[in-house]
N, C-alpha and C. Protein backbone atom coordinates (compact mmCIF):
# COMPACT_ATOMS: atom_id res chain seq x y z
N UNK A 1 123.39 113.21 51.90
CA UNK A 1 123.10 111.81 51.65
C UNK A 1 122.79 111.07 52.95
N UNK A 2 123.58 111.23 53.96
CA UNK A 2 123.54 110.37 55.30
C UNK A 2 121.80 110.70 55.74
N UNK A 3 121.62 111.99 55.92
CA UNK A 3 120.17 112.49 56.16
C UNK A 3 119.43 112.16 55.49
N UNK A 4 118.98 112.05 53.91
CA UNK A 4 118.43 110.85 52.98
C UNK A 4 118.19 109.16 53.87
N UNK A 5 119.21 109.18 53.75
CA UNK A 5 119.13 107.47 54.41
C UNK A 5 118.67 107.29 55.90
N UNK A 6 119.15 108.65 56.78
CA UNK A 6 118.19 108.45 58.35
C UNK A 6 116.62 108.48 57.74
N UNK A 7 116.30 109.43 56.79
CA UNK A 7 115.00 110.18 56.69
C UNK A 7 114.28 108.58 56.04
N UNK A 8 115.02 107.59 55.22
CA UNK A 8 114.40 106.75 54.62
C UNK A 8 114.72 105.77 56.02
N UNK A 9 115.19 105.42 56.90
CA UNK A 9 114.95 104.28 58.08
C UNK A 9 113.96 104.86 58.38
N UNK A 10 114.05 105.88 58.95
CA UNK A 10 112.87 106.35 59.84
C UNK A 10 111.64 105.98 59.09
N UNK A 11 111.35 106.38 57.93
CA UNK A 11 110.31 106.14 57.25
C UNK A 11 110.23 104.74 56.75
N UNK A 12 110.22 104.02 57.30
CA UNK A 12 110.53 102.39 56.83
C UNK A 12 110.23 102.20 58.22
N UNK A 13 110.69 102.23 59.75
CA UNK A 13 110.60 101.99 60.40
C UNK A 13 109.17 102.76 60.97
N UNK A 14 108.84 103.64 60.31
CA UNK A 14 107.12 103.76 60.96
C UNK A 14 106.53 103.08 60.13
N UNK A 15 106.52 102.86 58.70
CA UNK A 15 105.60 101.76 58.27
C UNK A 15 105.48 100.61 58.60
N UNK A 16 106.74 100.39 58.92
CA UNK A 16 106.83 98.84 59.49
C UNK A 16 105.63 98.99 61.22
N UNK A 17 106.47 99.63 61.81
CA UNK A 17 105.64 99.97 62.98
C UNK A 17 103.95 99.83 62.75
N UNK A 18 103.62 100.40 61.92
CA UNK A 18 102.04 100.53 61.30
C UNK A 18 101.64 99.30 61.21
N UNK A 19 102.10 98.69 59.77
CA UNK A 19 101.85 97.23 59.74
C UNK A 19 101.88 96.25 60.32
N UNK A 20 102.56 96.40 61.60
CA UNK A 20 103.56 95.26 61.90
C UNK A 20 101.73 94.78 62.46
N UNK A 21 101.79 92.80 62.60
CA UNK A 21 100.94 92.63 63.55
C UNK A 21 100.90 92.58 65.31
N UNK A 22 100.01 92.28 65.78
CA UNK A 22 100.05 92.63 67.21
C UNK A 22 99.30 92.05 67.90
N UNK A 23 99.63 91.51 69.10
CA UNK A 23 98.83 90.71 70.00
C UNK A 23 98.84 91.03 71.38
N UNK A 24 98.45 90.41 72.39
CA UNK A 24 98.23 90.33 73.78
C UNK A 24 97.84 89.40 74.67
N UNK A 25 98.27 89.59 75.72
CA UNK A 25 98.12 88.51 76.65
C UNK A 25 98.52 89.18 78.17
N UNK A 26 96.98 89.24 78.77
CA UNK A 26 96.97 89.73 80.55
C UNK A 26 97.00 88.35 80.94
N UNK A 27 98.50 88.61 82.26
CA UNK A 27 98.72 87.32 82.96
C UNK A 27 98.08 87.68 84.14
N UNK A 28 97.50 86.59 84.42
CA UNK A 28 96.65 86.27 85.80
C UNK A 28 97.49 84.96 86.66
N UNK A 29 97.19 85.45 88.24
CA UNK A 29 97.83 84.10 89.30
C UNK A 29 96.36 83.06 89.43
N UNK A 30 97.04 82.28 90.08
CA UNK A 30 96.05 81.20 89.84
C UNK A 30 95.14 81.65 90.68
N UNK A 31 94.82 83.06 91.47
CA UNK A 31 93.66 83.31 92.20
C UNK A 31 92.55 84.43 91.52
N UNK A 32 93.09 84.53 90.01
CA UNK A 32 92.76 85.03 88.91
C UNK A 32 93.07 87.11 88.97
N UNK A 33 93.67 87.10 89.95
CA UNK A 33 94.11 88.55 90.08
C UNK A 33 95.18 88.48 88.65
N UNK A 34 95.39 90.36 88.38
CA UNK A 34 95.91 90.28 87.18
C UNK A 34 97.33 90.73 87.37
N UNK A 35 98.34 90.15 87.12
CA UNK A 35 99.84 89.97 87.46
C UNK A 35 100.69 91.02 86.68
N UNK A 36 100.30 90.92 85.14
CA UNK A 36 100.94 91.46 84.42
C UNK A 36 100.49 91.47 82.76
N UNK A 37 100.77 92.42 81.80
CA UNK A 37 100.63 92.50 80.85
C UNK A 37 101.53 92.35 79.71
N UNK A 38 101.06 91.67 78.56
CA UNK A 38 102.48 91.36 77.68
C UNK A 38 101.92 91.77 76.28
N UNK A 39 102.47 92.51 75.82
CA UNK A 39 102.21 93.06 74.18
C UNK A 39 103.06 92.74 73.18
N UNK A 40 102.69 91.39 72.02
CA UNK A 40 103.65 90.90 71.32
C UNK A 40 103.31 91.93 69.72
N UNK A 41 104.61 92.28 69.32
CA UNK A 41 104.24 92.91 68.02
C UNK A 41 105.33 92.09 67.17
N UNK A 42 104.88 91.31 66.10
CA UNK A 42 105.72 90.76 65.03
C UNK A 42 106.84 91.76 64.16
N UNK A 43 107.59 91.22 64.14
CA UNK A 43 108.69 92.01 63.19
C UNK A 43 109.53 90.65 62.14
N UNK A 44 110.76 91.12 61.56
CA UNK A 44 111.14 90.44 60.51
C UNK A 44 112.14 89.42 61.20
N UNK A 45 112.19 89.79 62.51
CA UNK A 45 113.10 88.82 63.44
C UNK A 45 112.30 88.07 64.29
N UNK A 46 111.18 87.76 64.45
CA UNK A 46 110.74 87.30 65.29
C UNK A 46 109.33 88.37 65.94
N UNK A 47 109.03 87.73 67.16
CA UNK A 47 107.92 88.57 67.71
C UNK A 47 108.72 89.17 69.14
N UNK A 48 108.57 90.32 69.17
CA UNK A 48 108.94 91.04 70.31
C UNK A 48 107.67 91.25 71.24
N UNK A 49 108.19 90.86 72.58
CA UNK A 49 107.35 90.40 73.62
C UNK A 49 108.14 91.47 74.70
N UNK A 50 106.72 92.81 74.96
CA UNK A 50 106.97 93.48 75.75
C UNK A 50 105.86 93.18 77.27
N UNK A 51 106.57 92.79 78.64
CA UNK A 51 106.21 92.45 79.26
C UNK A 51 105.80 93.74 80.88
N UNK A 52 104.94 93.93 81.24
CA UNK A 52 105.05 94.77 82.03
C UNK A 52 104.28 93.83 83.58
N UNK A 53 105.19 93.19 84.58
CA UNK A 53 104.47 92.64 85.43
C UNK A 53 104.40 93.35 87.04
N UNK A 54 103.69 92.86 87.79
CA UNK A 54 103.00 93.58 88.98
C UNK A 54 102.73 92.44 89.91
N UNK A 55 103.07 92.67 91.46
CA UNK A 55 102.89 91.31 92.30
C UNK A 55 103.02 90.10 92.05
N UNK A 56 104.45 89.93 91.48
CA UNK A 56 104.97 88.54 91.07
C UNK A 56 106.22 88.61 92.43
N UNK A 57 105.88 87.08 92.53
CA UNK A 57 107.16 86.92 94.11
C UNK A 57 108.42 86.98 93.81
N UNK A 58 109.37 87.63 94.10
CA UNK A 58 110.44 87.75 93.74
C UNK A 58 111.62 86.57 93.56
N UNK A 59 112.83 86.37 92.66
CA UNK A 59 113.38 85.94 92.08
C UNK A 59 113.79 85.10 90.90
N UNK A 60 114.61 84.21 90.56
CA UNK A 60 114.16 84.05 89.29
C UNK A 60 113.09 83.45 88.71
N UNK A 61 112.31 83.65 87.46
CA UNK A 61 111.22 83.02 86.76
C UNK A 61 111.56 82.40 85.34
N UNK A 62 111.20 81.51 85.14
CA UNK A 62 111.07 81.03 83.87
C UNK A 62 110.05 81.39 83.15
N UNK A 63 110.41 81.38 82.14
CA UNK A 63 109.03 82.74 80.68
C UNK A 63 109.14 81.65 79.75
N UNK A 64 108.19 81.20 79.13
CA UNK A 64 107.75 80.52 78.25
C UNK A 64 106.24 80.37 77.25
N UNK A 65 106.10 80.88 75.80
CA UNK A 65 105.30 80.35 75.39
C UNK A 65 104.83 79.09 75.34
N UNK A 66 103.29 78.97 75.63
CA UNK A 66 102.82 77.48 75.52
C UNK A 66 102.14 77.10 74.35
N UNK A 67 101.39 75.87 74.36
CA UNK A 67 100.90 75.35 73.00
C UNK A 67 99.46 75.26 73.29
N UNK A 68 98.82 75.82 73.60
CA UNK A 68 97.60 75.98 74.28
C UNK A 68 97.29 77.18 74.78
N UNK A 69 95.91 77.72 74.14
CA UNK A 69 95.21 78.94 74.68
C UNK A 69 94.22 78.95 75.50
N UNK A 70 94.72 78.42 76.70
CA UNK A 70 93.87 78.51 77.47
C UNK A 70 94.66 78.50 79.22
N UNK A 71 94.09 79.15 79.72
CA UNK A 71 94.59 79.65 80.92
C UNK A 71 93.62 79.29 82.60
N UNK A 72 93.40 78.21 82.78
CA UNK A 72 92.57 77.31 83.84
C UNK A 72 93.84 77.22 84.49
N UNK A 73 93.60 77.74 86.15
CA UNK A 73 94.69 77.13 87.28
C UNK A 73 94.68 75.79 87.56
N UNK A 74 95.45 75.31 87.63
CA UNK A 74 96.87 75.67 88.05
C UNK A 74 97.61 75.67 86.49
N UNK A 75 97.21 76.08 85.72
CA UNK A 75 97.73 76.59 83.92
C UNK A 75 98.52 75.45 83.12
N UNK A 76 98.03 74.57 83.69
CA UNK A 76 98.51 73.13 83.28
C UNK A 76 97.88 72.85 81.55
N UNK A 77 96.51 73.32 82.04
CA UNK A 77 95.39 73.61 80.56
C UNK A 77 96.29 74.15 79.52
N UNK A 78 97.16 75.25 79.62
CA UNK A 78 98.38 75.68 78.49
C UNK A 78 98.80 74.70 77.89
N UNK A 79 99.25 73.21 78.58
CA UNK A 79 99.86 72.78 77.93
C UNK A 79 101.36 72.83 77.39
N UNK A 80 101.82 71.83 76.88
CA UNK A 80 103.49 72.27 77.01
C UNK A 80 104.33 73.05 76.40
N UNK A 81 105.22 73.46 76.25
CA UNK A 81 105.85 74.28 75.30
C UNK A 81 105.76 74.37 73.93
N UNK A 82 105.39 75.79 73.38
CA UNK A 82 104.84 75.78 72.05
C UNK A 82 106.12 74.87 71.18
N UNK A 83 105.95 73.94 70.36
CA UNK A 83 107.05 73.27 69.67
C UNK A 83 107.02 72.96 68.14
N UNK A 84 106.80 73.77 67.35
CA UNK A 84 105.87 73.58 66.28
C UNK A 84 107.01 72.91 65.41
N UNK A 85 108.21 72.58 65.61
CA UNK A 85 109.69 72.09 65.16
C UNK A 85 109.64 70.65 65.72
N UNK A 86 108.89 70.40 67.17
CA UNK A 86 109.19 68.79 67.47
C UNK A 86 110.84 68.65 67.58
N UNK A 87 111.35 69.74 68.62
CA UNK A 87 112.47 69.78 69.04
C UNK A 87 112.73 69.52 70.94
N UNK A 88 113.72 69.71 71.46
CA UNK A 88 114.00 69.09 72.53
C UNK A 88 113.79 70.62 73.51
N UNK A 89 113.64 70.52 74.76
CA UNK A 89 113.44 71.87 75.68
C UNK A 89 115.00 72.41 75.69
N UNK A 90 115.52 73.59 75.51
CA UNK A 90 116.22 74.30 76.30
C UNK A 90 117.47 75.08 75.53
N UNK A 91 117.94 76.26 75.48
CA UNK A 91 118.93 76.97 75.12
C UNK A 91 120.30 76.43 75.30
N UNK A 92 120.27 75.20 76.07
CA UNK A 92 121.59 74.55 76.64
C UNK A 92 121.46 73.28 75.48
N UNK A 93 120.53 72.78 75.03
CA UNK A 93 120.07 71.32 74.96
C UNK A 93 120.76 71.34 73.55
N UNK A 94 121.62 70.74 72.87
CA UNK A 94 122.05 70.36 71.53
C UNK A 94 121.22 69.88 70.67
N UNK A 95 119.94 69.33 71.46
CA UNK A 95 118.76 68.67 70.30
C UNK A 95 117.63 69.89 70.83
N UNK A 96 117.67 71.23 71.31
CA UNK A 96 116.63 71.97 71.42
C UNK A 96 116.80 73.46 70.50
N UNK A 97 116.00 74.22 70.57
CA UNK A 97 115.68 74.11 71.79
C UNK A 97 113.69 74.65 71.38
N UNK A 98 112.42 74.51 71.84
CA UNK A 98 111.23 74.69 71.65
C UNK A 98 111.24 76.33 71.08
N UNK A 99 110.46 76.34 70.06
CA UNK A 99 110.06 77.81 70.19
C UNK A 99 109.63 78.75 70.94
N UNK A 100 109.01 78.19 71.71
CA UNK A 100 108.36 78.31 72.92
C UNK A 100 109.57 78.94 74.48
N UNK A 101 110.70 78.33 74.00
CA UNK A 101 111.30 79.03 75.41
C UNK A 101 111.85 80.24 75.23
N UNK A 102 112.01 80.65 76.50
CA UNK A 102 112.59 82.40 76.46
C UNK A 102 113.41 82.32 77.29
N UNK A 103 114.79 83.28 77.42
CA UNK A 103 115.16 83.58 78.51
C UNK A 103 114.07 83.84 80.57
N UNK A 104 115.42 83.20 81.25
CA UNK A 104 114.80 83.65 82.73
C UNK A 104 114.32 85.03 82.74
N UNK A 105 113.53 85.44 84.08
CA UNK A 105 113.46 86.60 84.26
C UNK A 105 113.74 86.54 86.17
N UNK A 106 114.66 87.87 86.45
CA UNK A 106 115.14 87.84 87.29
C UNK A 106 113.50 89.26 87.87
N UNK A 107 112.89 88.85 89.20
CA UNK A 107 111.43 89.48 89.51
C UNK A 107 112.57 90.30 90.97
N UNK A 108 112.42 91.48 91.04
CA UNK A 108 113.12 92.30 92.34
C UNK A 108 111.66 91.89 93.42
N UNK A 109 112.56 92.41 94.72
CA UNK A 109 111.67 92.29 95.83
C UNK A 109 110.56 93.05 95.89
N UNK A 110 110.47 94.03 94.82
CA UNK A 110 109.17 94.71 95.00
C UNK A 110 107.88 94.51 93.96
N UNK A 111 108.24 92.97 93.21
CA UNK A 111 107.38 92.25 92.51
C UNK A 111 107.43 92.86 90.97
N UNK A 112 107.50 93.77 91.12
CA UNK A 112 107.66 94.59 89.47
C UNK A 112 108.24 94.62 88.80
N UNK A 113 108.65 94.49 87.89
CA UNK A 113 109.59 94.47 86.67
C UNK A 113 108.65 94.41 84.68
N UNK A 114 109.32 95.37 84.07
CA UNK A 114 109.39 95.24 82.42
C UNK A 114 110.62 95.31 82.16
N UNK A 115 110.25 94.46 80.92
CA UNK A 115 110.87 93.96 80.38
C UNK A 115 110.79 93.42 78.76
N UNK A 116 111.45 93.41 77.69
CA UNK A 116 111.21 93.24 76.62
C UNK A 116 112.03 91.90 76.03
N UNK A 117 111.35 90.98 75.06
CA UNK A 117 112.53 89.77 74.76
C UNK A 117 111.60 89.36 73.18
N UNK A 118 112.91 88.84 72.59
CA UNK A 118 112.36 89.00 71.07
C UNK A 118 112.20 87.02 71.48
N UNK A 119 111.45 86.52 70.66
CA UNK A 119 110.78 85.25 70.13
C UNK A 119 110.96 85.07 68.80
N UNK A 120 112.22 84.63 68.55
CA UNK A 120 112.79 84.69 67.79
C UNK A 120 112.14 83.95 66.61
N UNK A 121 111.81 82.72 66.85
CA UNK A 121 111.24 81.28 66.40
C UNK A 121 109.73 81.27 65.96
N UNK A 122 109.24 82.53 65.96
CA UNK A 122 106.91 82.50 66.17
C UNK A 122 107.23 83.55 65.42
N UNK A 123 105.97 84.08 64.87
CA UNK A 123 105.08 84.62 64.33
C UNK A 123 103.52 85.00 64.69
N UNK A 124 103.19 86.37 64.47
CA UNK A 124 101.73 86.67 64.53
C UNK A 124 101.05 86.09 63.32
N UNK A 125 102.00 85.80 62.17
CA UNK A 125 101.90 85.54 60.72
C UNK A 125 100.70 84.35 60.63
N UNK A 126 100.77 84.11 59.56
CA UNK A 126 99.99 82.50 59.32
C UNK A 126 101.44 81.42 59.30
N UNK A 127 101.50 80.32 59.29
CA UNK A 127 102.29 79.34 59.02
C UNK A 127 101.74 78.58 60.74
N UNK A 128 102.89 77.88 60.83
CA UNK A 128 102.83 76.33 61.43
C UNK A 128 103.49 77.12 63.12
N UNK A 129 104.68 78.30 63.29
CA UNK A 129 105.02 78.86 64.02
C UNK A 129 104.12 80.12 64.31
N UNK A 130 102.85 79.75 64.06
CA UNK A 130 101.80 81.29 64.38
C UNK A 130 101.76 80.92 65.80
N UNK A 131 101.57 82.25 66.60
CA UNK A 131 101.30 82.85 67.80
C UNK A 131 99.85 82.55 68.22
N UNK A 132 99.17 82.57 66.95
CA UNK A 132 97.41 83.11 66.64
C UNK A 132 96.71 81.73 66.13
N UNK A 133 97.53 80.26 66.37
CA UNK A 133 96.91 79.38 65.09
C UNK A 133 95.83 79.05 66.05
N UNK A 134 95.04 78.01 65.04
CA UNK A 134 93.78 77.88 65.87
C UNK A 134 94.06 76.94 67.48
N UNK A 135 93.00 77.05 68.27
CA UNK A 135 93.68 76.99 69.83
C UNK A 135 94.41 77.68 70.75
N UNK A 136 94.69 78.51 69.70
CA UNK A 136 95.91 79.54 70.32
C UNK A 136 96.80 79.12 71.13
N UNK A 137 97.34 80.10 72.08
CA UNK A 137 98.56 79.87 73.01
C UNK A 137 98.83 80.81 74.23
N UNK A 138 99.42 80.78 74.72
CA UNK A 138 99.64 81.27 76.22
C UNK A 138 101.02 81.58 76.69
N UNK A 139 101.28 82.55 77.22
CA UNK A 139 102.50 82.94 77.70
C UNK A 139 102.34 82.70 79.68
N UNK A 140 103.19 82.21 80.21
CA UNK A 140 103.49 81.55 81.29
C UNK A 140 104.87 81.91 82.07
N UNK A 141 104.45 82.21 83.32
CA UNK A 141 105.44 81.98 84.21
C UNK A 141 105.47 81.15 85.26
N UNK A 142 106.80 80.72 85.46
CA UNK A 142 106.84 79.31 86.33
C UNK A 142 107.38 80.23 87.68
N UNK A 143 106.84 78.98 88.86
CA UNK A 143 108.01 79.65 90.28
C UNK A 143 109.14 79.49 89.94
N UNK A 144 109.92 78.88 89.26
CA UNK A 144 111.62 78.93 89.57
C UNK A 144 112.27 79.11 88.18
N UNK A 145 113.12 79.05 88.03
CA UNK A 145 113.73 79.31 86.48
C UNK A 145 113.92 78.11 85.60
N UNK A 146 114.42 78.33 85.09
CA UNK A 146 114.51 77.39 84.06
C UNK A 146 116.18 76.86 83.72
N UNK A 147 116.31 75.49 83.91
CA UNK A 147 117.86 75.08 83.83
C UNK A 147 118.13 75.45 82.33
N UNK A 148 117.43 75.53 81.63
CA UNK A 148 118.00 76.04 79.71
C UNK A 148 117.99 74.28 79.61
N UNK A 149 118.18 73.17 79.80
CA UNK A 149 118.57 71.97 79.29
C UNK A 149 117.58 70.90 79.86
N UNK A 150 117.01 70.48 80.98
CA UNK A 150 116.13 69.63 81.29
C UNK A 150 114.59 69.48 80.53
N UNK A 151 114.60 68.26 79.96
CA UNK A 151 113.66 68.27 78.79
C UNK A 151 112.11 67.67 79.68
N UNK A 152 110.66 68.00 79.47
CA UNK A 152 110.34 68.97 78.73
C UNK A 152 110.56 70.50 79.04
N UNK A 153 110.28 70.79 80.19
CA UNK A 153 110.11 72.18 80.71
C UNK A 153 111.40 72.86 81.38
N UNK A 154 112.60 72.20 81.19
CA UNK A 154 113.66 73.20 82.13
C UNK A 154 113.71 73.17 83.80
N UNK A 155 112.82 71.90 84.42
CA UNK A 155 112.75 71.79 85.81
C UNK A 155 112.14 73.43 86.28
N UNK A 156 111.29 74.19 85.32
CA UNK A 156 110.76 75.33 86.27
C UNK A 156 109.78 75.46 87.09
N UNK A 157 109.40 74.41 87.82
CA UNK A 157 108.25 74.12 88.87
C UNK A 157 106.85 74.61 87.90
N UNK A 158 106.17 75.16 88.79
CA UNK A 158 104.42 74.99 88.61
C UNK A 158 104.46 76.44 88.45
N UNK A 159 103.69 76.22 87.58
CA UNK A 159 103.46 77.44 86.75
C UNK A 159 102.19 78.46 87.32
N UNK A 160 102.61 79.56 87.86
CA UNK A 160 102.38 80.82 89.12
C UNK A 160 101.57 81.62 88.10
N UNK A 161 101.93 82.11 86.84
CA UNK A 161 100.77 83.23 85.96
C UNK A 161 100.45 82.67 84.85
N UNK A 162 99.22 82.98 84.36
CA UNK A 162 99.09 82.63 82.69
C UNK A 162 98.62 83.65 82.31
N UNK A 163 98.87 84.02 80.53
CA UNK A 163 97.82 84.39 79.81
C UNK A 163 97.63 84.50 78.63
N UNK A 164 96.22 83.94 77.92
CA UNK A 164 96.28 83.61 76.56
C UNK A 164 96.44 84.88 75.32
N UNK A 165 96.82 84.44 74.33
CA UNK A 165 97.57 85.53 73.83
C UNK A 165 96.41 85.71 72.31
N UNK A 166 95.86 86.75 71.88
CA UNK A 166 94.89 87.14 71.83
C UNK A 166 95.39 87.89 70.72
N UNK A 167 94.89 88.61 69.55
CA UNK A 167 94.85 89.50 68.68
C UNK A 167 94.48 91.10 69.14
């Protein structure tokens, strides 16, 4: 019986895998070199955002989806945090927190780091929390991190990579 029930996850978990939808987004610095790559695949929890980055300056970063697909330096063009709730910025904030925010990311001295983080709040789906709606959107990193509570953006300075997130 137990082997039945691995044999039926497993097989549930590649269909799902199959179906699931899927997106992308190459982050570029504002001198349009390419920083890093992020592959979002939807699931029943959210969208999982696998990140693989390259020559990013080391220490902490703030990660955030934006509300805008478009990626013009200094990536201001993104626009602010995806908010499709009309809620307050931050994981700390009692009136937040945006769909749009993610955990920090801590960048080592040798610029590289992957990394994976679920988006709990979006969808590749259709609805009002799509990833994909029209205008699209952009995934972003700031120079400094993010306080989790300072409304709009978490005090994470100026935003160092973009990239629009794509089917």
């Amino acid at each position: 019986m137990k082997s039945l029930i691995v044999a039926m996850l497993a097989c549930s978990t590649a269909a799902f895998a199959q179906d699931a939808a899927t997106a992308k987004a190459e982050l570029k610095d504002a001198k349009g070199a390419v920083v890093g790559q992020a592959m979002l695949t939807d699931s029943p929890n959210g969208v999982l955002i696998h990140v693989v980055l390259t020559g990013m300056p080391a220490g902490p970063h703030a990660f955030h989806i934006h509300e805008t697909g478009t990626c013009e330096a200094p990536f201001t063009s993104a626009g602010g945090h995806f908010n499709p709730g009309a809620k307050q910025h931050g994981m700390s904030n009692p009136a937040g927190m945006h769909a749009g925010d993610l955990p920090n990311v801590q960048i080592p001295a040798d610029g590289a780091l992957t990394f994976d983080v679920m988006a709990r709040d979006v969808t590749l789906g259709a609805g009002a929390n799509s990833l994909l709606k029209a205008g699209g959107t952009a995934i972003v990193m700031h120079a400094a991190g993010d306080d989790y509570k300072t409304n709009p953006a978490g005090a994470a300075g100026a935003r160092i990579a973009c990239g629009v997130v794509t089917k």
